[in-house]
N, C-alpha and C. Protein backbone atom coordinates (compact mmCIF):
# COMPACT_ATOMS: atom_id res chain seq x y z
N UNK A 1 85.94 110.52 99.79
CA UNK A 1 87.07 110.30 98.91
C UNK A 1 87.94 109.14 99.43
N UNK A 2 88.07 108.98 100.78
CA UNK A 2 88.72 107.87 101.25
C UNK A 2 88.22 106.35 100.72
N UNK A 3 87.02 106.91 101.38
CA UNK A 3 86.48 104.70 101.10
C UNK A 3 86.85 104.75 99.52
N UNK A 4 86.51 105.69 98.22
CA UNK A 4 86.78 105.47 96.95
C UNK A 4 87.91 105.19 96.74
N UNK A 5 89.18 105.90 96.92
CA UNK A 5 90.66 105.23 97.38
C UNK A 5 90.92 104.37 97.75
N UNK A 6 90.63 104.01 99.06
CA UNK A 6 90.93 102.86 99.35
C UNK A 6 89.80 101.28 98.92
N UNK A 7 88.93 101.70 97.81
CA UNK A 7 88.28 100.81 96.89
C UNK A 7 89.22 100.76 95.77
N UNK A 8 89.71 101.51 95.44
CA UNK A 8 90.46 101.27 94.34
C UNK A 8 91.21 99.69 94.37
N UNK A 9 91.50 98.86 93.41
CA UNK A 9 92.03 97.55 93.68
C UNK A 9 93.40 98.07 93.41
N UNK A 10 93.81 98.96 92.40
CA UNK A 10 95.08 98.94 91.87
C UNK A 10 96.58 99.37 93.15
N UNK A 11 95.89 100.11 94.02
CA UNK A 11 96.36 100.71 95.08
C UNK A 11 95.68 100.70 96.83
N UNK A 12 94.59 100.38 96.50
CA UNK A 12 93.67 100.67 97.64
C UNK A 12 94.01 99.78 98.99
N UNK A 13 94.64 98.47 98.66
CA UNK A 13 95.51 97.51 100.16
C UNK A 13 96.59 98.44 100.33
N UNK A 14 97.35 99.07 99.45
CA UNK A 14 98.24 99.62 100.06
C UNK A 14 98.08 100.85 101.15
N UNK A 15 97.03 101.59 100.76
CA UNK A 15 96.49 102.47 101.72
C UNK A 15 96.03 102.24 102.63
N UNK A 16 95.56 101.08 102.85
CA UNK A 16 95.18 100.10 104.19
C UNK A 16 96.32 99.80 105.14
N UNK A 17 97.35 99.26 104.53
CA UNK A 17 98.51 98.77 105.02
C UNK A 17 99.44 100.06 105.39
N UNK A 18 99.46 100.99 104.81
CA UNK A 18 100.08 102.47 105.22
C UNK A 18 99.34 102.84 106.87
N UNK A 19 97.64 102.99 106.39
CA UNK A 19 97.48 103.70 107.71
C UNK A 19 97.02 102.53 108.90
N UNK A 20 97.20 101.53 108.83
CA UNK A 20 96.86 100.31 109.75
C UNK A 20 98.22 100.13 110.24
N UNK A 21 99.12 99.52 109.72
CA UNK A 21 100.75 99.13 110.31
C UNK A 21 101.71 100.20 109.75
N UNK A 22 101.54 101.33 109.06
CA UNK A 22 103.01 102.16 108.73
C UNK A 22 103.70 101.17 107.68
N UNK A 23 103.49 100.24 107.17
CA UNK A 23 104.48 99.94 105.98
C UNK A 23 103.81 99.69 104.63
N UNK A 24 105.15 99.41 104.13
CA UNK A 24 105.13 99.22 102.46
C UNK A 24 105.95 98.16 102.00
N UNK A 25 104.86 97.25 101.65
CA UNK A 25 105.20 96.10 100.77
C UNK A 25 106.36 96.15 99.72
N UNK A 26 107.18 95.32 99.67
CA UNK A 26 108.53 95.29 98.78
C UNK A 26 108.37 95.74 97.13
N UNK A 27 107.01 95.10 96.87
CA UNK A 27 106.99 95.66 95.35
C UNK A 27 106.49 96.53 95.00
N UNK A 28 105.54 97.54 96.25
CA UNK A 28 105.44 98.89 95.92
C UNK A 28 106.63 99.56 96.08
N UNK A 29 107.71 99.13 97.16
CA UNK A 29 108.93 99.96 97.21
C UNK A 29 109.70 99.79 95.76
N UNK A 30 109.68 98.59 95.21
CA UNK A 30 110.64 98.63 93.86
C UNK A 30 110.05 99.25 92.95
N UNK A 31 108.62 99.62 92.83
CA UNK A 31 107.79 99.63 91.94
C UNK A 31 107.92 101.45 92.44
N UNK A 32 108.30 102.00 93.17
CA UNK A 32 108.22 103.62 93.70
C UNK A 32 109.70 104.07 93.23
N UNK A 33 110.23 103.28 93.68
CA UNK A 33 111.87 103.53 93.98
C UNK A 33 111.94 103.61 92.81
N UNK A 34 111.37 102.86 91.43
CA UNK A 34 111.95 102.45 89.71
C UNK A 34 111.38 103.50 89.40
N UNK A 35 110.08 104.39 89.57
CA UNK A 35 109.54 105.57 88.91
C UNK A 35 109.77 106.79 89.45
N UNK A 36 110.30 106.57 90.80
CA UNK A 36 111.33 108.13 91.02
C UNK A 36 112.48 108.25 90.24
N UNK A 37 113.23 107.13 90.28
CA UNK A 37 114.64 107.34 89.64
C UNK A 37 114.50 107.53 88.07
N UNK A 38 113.62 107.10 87.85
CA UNK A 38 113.25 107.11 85.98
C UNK A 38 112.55 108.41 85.46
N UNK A 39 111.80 108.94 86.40
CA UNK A 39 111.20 110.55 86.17
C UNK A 39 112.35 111.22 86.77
N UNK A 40 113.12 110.99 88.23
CA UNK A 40 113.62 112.05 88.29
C UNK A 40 115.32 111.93 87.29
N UNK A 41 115.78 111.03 86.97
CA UNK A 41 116.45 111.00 86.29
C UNK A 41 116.55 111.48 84.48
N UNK A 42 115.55 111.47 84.23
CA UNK A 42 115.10 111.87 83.00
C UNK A 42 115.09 113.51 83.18
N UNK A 43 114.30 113.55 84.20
CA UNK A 43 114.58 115.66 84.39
C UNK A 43 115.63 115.78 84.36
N UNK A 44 116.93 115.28 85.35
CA UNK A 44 117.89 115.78 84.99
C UNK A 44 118.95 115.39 84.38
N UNK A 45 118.90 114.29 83.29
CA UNK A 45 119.68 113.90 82.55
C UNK A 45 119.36 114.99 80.96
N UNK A 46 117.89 114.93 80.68
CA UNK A 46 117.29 115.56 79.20
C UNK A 46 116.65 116.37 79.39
N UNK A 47 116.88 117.76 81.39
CA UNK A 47 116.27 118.82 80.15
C UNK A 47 117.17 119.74 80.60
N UNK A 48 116.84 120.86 80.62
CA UNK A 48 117.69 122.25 80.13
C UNK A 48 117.88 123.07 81.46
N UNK A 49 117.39 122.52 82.54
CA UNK A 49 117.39 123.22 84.12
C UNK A 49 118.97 123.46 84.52
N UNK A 50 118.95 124.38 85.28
CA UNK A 50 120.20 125.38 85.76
C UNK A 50 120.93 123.94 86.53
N UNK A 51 121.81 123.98 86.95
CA UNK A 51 122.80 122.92 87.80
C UNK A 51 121.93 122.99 89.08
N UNK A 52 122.06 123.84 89.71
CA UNK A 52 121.26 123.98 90.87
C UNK A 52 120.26 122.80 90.98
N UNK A 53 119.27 123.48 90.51
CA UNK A 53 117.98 122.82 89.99
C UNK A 53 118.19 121.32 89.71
N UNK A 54 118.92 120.85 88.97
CA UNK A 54 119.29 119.92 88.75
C UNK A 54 119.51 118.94 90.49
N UNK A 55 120.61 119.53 90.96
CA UNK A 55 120.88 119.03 92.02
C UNK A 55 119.77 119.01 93.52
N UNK A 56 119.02 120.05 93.38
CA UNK A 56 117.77 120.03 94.20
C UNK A 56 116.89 118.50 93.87
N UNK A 57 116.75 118.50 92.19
CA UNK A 57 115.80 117.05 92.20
C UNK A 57 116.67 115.85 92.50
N UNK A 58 117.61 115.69 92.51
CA UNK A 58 118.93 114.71 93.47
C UNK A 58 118.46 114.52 94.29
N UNK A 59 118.73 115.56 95.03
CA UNK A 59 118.84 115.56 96.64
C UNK A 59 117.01 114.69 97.19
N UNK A 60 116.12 115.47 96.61
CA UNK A 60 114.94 115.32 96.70
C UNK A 60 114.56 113.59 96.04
N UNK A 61 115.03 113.33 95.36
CA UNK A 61 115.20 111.80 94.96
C UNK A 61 115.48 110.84 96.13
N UNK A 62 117.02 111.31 96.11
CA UNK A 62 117.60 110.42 97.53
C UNK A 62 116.92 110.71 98.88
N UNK A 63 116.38 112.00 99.18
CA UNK A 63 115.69 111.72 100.42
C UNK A 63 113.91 111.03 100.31
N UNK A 64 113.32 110.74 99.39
CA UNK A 64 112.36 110.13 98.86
C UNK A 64 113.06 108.50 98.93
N UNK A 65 113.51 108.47 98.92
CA UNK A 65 114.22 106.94 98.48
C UNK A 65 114.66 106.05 100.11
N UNK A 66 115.31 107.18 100.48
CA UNK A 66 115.79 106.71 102.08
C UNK A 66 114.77 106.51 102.39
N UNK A 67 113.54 107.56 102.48
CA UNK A 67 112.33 107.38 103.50
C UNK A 67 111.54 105.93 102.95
N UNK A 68 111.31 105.79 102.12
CA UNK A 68 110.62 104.59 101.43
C UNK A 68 111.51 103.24 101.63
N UNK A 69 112.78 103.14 101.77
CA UNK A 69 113.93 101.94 102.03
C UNK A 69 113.76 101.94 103.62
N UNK A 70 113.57 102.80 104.20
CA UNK A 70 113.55 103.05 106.03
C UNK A 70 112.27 102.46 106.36
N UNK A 71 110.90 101.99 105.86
CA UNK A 71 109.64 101.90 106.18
C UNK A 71 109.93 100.26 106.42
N UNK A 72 109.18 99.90 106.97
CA UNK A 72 108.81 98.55 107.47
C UNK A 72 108.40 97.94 106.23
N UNK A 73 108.86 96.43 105.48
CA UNK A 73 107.70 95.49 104.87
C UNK A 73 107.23 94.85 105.15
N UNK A 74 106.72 94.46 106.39
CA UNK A 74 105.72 94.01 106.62
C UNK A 74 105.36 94.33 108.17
N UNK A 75 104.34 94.13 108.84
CA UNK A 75 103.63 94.27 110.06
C UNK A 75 104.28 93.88 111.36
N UNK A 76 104.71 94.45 112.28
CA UNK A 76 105.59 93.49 113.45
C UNK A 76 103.92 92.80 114.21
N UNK A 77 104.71 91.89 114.54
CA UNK A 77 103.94 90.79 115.31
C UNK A 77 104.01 91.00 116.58
């Protein structure tokens, strides 16, 4: 399942670059960061979940977000 993954073109350097140097290229981060905030914002802007709930996918957003803004873009030398 790996080599097929990491054949993939659409994603498959990035999985290279994850487990070779630990980082993530700038436009997978904008490109991650734009479809958390847009799914998780949509859950809790349009649907019907308790406050709680609501605030759990927050929290879970922003700590998804830190960790992905905290990663290296590119390789130290």
């Amino acid at each position: 399942m790996h080599i097929w993954l990491t054949s993939i073109p659409l994603f498959g350097d990035a999985i290279i670059d994850w487990e070779k140097n630990r980082v993530i290229k700038p436009k997978a981060k904008a490109l991650a960061l734009t479809m958390i905030w847009l799914t998780m914002g949509y859950s809790i802007i349009f649907s019907n979940l308790r406050y709680e709930l609501k605030l759990m996918l927050f929290a879970i957003a922003i700590s998804i977000s830190v960790f992905i803004l905290t990663r290296n873009s590119y390789p130290k030398e």
